[in-house]
PDB file of N, CA and C in Angstrom:
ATOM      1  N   UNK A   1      -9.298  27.835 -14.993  1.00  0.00           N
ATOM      2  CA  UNK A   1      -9.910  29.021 -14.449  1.00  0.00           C
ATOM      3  C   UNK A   1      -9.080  29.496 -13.249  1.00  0.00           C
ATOM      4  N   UNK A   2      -8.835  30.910 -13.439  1.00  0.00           N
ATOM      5  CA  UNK A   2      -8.060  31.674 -11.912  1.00  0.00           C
ATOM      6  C   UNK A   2      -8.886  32.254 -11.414  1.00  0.00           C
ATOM      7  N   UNK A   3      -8.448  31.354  -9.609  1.00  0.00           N
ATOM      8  CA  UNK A   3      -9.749  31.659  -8.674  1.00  0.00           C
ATOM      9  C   UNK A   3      -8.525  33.084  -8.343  1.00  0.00           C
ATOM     10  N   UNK A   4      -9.750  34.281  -8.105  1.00  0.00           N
ATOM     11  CA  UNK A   4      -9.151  35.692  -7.721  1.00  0.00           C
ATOM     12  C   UNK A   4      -9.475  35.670  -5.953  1.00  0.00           C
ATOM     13  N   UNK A   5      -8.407  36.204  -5.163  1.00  0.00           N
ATOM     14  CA  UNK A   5      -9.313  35.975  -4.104  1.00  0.00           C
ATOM     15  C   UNK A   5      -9.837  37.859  -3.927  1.00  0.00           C
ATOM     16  N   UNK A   6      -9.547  38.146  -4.870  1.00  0.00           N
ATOM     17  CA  UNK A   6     -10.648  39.822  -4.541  1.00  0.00           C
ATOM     18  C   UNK A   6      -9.679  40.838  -3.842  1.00  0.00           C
ATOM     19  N   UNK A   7     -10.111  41.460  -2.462  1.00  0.00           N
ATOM     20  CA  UNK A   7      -9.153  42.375  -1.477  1.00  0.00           C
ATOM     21  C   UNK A   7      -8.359  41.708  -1.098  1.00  0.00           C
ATOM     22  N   UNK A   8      -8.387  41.007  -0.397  1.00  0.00           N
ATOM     23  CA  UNK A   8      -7.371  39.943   0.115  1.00  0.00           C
ATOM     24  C   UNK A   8      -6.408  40.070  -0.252  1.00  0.00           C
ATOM     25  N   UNK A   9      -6.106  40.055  -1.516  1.00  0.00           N
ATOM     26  CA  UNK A   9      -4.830  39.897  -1.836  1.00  0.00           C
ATOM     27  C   UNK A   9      -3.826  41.157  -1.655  1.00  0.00           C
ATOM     28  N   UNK A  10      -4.570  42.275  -1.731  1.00  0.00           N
ATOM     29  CA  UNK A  10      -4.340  43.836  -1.493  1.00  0.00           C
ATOM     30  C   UNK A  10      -3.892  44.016  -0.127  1.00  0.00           C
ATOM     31  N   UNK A  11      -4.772  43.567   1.186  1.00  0.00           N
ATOM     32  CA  UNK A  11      -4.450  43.872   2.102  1.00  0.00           C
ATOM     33  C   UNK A  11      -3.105  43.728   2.772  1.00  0.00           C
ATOM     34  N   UNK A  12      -2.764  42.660   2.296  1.00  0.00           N
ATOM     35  CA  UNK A  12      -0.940  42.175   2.565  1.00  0.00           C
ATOM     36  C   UNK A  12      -0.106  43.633   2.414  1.00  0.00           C
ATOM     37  N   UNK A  13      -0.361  44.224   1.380  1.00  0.00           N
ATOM     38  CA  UNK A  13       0.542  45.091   0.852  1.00  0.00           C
ATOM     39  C   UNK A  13       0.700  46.478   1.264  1.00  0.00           C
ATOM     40  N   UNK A  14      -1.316  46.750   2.061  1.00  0.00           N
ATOM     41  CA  UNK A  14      -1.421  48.039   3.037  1.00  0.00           C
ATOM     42  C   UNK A  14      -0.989  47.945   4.234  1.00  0.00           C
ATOM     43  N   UNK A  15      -0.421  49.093   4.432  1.00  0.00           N
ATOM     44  CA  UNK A  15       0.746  49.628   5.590  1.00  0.00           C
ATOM     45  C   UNK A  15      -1.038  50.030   6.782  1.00  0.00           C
ATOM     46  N   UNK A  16      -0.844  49.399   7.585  1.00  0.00           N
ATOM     47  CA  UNK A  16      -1.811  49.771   8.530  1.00  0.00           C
ATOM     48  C   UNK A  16      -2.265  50.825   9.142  1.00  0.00           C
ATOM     49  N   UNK A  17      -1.589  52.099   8.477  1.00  0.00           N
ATOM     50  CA  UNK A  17      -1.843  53.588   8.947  1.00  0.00           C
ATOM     51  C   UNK A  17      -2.751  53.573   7.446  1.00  0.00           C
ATOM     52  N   UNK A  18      -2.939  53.111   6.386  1.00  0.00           N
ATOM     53  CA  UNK A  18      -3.424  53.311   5.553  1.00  0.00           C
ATOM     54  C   UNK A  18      -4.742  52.459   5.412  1.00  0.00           C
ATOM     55  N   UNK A  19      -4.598  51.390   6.098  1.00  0.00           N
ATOM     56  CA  UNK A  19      -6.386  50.580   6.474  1.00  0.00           C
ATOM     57  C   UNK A  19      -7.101  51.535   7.109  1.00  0.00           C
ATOM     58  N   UNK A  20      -6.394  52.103   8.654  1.00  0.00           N
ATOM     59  CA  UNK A  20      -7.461  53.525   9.224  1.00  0.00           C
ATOM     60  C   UNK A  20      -7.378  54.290   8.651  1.00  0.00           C
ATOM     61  N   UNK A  21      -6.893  55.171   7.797  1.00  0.00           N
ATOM     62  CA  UNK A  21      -7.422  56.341   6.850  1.00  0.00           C
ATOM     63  C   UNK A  21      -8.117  55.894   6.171  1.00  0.00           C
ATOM     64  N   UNK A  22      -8.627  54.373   5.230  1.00  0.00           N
ATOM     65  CA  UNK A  22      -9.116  54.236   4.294  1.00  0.00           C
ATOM     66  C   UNK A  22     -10.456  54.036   5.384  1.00  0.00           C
ATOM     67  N   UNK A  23     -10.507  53.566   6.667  1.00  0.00           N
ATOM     68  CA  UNK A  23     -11.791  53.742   7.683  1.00  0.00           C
ATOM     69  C   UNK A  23     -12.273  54.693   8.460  1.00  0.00           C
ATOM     70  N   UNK A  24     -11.358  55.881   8.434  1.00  0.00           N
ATOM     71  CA  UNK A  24     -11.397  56.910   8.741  1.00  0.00           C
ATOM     72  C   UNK A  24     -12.807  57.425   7.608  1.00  0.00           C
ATOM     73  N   UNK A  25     -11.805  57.496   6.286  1.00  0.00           N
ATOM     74  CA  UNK A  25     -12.824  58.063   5.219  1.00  0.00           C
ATOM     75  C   UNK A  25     -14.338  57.649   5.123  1.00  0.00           C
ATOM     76  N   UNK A  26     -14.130  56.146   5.096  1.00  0.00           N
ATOM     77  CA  UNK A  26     -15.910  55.765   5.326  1.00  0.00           C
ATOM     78  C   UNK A  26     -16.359  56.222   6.282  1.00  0.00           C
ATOM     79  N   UNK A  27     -15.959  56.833   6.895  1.00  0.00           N
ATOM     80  CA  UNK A  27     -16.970  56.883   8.335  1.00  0.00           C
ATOM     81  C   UNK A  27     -17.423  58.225   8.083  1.00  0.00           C
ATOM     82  N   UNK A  28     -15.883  59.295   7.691  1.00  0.00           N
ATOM     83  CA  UNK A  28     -16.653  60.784   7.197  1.00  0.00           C
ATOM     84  C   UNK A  28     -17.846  60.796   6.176  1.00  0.00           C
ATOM     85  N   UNK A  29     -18.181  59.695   5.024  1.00  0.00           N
ATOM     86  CA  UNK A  29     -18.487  59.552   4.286  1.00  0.00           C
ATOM     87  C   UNK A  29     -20.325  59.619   4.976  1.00  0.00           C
ATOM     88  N   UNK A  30     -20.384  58.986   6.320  1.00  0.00           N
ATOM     89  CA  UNK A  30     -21.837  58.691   6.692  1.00  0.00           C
ATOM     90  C   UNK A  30     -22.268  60.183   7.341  1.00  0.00           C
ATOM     91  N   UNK A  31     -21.357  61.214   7.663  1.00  0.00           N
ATOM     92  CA  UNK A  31     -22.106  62.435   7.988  1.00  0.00           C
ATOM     93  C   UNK A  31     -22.679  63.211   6.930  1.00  0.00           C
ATOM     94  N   UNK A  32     -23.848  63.706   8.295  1.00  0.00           N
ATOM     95  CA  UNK A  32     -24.774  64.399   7.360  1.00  0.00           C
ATOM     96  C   UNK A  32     -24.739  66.035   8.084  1.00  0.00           C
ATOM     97  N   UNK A  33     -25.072  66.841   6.942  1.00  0.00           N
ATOM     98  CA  UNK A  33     -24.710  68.332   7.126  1.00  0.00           C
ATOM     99  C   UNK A  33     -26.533  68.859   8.006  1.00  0.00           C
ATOM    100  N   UNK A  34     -26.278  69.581   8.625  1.00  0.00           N
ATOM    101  CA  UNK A  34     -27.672  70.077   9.159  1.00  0.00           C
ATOM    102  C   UNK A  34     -28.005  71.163   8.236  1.00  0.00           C
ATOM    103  N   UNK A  35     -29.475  71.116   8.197  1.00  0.00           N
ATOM    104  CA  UNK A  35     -29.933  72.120   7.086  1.00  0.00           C
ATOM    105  C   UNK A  35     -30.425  73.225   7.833  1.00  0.00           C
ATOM    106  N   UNK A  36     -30.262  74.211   7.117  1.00  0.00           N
ATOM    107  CA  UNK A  36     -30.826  75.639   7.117  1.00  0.00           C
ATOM    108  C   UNK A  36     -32.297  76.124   7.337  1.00  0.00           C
ATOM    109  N   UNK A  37     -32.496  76.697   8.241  1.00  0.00           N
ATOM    110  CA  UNK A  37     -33.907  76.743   8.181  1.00  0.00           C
ATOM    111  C   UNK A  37     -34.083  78.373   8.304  1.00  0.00           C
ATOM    112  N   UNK A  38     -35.176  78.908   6.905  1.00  0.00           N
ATOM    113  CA  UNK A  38     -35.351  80.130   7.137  1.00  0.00           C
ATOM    114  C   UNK A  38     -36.233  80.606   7.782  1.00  0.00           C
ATOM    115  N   UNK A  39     -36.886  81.964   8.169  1.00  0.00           N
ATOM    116  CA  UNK A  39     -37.690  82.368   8.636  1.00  0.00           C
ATOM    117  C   UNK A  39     -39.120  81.734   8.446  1.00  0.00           C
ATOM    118  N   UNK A  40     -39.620  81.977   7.226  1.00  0.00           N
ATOM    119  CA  UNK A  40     -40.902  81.129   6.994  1.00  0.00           C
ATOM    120  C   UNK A  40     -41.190  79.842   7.796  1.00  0.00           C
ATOM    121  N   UNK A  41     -40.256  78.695   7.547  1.00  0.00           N
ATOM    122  CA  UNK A  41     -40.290  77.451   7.961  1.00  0.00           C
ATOM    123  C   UNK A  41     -39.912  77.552   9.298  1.00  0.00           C
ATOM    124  N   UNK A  42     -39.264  78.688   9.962  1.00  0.00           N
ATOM    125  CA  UNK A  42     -39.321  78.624  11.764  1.00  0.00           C
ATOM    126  C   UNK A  42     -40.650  78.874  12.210  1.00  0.00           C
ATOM    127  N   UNK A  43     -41.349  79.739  11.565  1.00  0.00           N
ATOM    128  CA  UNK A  43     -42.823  80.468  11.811  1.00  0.00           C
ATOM    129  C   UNK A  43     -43.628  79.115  11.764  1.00  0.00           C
ATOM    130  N   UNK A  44     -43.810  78.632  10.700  1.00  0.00           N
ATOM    131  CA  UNK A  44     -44.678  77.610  10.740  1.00  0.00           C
ATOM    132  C   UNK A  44     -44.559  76.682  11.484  1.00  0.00           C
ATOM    133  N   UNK A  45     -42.866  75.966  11.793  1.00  0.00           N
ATOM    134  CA  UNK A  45     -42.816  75.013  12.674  1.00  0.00           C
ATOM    135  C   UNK A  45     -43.023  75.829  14.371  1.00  0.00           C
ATOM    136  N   UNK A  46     -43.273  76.802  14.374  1.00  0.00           N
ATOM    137  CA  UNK A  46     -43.264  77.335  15.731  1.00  0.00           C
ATOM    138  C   UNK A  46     -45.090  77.246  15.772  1.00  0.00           C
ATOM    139  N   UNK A  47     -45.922  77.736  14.662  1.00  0.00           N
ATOM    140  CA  UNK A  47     -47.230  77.486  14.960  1.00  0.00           C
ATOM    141  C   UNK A  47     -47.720  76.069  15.065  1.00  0.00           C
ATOM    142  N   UNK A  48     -46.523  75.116  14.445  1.00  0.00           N
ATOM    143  CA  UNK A  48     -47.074  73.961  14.423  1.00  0.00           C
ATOM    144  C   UNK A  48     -46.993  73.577  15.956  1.00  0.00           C
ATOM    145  N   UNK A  49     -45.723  73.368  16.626  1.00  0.00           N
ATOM    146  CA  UNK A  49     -45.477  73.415  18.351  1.00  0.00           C
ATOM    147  C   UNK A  49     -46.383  73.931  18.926  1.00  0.00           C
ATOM    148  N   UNK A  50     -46.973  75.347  18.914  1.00  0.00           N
ATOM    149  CA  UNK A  50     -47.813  76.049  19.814  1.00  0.00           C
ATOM    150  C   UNK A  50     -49.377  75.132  19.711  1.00  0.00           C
ATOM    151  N   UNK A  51     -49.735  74.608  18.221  1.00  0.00           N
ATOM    152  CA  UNK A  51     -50.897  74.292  18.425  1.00  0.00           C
ATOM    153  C   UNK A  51     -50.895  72.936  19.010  1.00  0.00           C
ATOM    154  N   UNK A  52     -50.018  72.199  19.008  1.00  0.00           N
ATOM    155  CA  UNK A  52     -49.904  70.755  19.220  1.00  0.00           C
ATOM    156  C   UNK A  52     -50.128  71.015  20.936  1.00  0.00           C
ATOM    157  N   UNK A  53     -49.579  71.915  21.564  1.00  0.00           N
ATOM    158  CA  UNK A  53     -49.231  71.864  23.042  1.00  0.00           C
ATOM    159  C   UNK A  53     -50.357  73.091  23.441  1.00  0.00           C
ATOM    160  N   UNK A  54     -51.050  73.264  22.594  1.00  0.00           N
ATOM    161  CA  UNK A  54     -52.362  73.951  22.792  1.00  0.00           C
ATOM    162  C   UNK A  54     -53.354  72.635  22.915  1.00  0.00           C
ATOM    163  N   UNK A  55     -53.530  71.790  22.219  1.00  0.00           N
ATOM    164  CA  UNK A  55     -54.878  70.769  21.784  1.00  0.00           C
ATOM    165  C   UNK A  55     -54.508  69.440  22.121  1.00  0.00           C
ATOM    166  N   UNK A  56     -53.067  69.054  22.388  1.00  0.00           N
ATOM    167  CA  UNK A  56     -52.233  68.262  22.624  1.00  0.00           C
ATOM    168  C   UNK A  56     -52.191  66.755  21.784  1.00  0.00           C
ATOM    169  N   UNK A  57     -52.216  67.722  20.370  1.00  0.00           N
ATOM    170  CA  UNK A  57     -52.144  67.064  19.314  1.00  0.00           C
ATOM    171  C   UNK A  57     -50.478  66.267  19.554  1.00  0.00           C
ATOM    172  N   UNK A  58     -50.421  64.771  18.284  1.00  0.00           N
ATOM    173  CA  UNK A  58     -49.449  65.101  18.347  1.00  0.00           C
ATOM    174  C   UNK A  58     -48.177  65.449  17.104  1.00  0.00           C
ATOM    175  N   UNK A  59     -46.420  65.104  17.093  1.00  0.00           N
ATOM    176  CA  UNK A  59     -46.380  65.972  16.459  1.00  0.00           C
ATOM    177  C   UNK A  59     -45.229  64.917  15.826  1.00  0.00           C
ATOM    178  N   UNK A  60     -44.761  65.024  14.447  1.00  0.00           N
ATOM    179  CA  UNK A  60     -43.604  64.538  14.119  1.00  0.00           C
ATOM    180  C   UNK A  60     -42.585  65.336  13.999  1.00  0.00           C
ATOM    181  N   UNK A  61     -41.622  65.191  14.982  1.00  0.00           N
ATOM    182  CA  UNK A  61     -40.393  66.308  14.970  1.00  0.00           C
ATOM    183  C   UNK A  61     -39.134  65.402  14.681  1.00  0.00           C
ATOM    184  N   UNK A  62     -38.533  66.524  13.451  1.00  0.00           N
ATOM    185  CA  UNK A  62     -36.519  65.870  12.960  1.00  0.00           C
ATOM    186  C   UNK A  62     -35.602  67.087  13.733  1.00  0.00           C
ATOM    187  N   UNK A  63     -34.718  66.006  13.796  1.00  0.00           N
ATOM    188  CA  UNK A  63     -33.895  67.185  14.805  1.00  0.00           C
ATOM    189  C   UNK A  63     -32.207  67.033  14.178  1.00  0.00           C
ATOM    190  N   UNK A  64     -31.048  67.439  14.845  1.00  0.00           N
ATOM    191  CA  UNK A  64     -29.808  67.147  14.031  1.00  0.00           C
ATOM    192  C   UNK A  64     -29.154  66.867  15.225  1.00  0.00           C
ATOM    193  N   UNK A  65     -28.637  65.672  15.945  1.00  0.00           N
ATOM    194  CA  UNK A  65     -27.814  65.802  16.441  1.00  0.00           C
ATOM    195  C   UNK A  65     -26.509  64.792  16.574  1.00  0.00           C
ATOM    196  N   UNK A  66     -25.411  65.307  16.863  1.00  0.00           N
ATOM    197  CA  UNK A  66     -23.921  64.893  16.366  1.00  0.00           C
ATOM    198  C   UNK A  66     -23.572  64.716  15.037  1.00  0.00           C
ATOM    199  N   UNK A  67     -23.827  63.884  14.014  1.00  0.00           N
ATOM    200  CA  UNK A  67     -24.028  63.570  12.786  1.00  0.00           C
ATOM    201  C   UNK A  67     -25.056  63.168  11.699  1.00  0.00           C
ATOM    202  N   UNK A  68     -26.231  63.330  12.444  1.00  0.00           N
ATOM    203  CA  UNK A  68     -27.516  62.152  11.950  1.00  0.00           C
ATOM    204  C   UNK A  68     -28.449  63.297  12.024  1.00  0.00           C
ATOM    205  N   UNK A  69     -29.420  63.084  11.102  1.00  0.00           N
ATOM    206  CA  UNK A  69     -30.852  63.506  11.452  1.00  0.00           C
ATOM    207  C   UNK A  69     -31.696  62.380  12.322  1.00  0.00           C
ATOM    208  N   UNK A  70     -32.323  62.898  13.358  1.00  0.00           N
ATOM    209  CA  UNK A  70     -33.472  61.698  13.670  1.00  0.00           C
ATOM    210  C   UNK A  70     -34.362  62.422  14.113  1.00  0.00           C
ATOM    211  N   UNK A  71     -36.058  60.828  13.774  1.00  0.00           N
ATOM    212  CA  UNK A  71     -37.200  61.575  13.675  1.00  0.00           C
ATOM    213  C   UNK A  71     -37.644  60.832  14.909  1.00  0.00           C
ATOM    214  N   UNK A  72     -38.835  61.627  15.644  1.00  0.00           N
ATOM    215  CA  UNK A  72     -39.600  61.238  16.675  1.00  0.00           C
ATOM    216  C   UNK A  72     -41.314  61.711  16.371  1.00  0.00           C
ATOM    217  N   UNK A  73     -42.222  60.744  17.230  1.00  0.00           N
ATOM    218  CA  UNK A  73     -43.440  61.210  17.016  1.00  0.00           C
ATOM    219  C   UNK A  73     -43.680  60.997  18.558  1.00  0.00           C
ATOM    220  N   UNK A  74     -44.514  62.599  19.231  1.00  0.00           N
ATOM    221  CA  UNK A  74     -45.275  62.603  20.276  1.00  0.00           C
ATOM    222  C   UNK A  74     -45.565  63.752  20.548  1.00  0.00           C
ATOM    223  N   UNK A  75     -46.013  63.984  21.886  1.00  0.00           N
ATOM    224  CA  UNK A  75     -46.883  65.350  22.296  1.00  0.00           C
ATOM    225  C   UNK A  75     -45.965  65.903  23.079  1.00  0.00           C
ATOM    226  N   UNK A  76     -46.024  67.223  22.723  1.00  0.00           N
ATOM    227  CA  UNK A  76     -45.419  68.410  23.413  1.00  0.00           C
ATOM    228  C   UNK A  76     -45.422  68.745  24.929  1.00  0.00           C
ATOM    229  N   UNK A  77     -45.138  68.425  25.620  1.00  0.00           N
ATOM    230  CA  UNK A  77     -44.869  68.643  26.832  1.00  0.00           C
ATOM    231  C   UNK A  77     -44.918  70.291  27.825  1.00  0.00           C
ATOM    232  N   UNK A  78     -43.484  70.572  26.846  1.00  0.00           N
ATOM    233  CA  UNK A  78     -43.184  71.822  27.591  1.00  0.00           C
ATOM    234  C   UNK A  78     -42.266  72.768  26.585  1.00  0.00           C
ATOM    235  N   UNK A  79     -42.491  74.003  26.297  1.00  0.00           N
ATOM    236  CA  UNK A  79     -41.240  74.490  26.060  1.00  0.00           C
ATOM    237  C   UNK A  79     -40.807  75.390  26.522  1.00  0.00           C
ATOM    238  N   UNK A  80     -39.414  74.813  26.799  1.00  0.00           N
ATOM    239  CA  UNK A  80     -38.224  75.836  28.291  1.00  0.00           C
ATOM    240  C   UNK A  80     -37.547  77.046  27.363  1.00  0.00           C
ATOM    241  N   UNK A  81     -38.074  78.137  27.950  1.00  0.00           N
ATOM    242  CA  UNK A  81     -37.315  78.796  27.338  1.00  0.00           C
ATOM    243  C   UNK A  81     -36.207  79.757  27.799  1.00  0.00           C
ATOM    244  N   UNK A  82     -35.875  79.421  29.067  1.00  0.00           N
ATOM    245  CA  UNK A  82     -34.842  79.380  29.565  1.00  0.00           C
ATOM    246  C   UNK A  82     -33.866  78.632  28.930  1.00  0.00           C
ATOM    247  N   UNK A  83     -33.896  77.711  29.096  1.00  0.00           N
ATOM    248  CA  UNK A  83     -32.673  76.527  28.498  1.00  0.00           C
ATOM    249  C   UNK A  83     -32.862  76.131  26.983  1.00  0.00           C
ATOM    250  N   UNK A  84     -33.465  76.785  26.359  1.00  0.00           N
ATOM    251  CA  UNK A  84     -33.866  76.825  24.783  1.00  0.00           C
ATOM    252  C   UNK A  84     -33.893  75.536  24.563  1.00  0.00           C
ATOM    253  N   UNK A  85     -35.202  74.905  25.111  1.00  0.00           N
ATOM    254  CA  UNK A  85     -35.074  73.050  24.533  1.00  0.00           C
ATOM    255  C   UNK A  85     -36.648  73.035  24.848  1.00  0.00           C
ATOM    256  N   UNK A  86     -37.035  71.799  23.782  1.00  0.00           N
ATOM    257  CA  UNK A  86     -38.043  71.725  24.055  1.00  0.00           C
ATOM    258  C   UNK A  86     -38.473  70.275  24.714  1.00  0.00           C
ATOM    259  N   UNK A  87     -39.292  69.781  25.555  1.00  0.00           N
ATOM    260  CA  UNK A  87     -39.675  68.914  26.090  1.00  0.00           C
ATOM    261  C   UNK A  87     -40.882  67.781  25.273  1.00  0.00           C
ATOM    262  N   UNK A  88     -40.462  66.520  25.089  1.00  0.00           N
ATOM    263  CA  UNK A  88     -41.606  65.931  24.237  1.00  0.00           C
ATOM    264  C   UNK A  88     -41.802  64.602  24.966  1.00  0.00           C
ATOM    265  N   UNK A  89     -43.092  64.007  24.751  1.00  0.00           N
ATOM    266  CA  UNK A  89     -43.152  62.827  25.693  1.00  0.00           C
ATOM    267  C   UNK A  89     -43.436  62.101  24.130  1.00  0.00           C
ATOM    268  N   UNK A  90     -42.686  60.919  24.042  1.00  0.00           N
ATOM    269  CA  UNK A  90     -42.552  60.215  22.477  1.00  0.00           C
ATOM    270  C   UNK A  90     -43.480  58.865  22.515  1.00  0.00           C
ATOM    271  N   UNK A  91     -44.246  58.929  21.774  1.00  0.00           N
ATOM    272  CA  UNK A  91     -45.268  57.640  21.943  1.00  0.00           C
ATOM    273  C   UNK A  91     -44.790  56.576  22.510  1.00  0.00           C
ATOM    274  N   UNK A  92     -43.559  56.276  22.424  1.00  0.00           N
ATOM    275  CA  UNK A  92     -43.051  55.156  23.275  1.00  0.00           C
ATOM    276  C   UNK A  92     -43.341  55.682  24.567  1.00  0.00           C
ATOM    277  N   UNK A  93     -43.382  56.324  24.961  1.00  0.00           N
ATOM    278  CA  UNK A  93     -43.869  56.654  27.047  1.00  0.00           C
ATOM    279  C   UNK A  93     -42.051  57.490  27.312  1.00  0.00           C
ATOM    280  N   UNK A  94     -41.445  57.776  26.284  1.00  0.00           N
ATOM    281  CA  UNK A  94     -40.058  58.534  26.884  1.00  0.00           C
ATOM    282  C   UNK A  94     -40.301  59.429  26.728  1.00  0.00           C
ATOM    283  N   UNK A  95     -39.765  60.386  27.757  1.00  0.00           N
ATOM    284  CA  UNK A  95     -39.332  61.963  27.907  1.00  0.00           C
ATOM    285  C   UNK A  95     -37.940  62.461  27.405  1.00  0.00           C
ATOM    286  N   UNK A  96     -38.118  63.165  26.311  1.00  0.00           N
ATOM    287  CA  UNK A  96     -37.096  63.949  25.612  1.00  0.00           C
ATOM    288  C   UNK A  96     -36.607  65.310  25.998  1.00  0.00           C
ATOM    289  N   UNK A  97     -35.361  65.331  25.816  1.00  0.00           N
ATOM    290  CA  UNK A  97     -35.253  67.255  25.805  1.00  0.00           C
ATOM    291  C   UNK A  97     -34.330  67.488  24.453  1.00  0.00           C
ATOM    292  N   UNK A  98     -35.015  68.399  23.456  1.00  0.00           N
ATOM    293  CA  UNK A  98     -34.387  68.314  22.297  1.00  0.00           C
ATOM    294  C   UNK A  98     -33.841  69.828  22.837  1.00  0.00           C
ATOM    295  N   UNK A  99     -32.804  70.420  21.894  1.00  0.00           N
ATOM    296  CA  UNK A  99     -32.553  71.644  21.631  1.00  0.00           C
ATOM    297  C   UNK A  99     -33.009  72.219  20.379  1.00  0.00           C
ATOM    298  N   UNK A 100     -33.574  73.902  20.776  1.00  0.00           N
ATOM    299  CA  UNK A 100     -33.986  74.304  19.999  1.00  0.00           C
ATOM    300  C   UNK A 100     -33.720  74.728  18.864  1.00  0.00           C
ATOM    301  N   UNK A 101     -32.420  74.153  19.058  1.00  0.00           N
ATOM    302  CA  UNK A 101     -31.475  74.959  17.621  1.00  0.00           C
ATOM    303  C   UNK A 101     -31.169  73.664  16.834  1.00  0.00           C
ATOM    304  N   UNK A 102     -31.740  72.639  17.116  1.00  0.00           N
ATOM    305  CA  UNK A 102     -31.426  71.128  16.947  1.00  0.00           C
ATOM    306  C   UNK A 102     -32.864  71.193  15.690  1.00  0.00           C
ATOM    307  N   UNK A 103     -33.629  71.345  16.295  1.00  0.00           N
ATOM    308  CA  UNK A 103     -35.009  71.149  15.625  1.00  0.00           C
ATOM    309  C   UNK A 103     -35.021  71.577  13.919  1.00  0.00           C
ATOM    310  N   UNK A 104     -34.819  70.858  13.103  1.00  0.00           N
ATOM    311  CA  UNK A 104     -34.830  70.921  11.772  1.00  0.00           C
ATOM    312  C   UNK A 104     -36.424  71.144  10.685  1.00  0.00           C
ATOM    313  N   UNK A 105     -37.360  69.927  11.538  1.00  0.00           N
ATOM    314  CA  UNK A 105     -38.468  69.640  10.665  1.00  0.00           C
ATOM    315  C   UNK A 105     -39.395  69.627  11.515  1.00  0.00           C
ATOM    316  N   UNK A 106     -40.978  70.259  11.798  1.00  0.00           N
ATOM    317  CA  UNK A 106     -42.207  69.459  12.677  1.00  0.00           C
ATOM    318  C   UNK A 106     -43.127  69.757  11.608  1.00  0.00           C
ATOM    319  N   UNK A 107     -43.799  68.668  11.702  1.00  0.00           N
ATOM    320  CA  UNK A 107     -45.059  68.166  10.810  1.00  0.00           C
ATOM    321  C   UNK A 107     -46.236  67.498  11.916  1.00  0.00           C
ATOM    322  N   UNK A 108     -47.364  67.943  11.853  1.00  0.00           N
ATOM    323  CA  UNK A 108     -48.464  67.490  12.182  1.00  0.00           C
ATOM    324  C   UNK A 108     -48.789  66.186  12.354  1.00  0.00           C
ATOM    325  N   UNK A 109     -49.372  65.285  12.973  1.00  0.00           N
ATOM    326  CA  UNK A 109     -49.262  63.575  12.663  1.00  0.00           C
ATOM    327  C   UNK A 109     -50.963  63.728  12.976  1.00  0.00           C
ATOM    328  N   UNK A 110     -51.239  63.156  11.603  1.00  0.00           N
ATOM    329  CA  UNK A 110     -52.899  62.691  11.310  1.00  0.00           C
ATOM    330  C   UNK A 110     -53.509  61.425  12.266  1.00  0.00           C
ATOM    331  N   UNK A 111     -54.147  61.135  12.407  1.00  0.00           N
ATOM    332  CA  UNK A 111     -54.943  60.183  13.085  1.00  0.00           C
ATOM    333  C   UNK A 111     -54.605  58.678  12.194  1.00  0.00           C
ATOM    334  N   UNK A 112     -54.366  58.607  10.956  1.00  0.00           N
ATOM    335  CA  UNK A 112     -54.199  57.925  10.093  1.00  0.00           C
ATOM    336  C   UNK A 112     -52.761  57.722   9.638  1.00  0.00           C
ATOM    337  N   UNK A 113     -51.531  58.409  10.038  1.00  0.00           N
ATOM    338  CA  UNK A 113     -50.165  58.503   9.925  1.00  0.00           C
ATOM    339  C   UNK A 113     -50.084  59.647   9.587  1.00  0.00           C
ATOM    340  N   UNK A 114     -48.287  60.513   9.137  1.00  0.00           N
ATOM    341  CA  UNK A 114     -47.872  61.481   8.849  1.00  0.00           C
ATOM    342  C   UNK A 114     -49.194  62.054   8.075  1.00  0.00           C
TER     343      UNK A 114
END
């Protein structure tokens, strides 16, 4: 039986400008594109904000920033509209400042989860 040792044996033979492009590529590989949001879905996520920081419900908000989507759950604070960001205090007890042009998704959070 021939033991294979797999990559290994490959790597000898890559020129080391060609290991970082081949790590270069994985890494482009993990971005994610920010999505589009039309009118409808600004309206609603804007009534969803107003009522949360009306009743001080709270709120699950996705946002886009650098490469990633990420999600947070808490209550609305403030929104600056000077500096187009909005302010959220996140059930963990942190104070956020998202941007408003960041804000992708808000959904309502039930007493019972999403």
């Amino acid at each position: 039986m021939i033991r294979d040792r797999g990559n290994i044996k490959w790597t000898s033979m890559m020129l080391p400008e060609h290991v970082k492009l081949l790590r270069d590529w994985a890494k482009e590989d993990e971005f994610e594109t920010k999505e589009e949001i039309d009118e409808q879905q600004l309206e609603q996520m804007n009534e969803v904000i107003c009522d949360a920081m009306t009743y001080g419900a709270s709120i699950c908000l996705t946002y886009f920033e650098g490469t990633k989507h990420y999600t947070i759950t808490g209550t609305v604070h403030y929104v600056d509209e000077i500096e187009q960001k909005l302010r959220i205090m996140t059930s963990e007890g942190i104070r956020k400042h998202i941007p408003i042009q960041a804000i992708t998704d808000v959904k309502e959070v039930d007493k019972e989860g999403f």
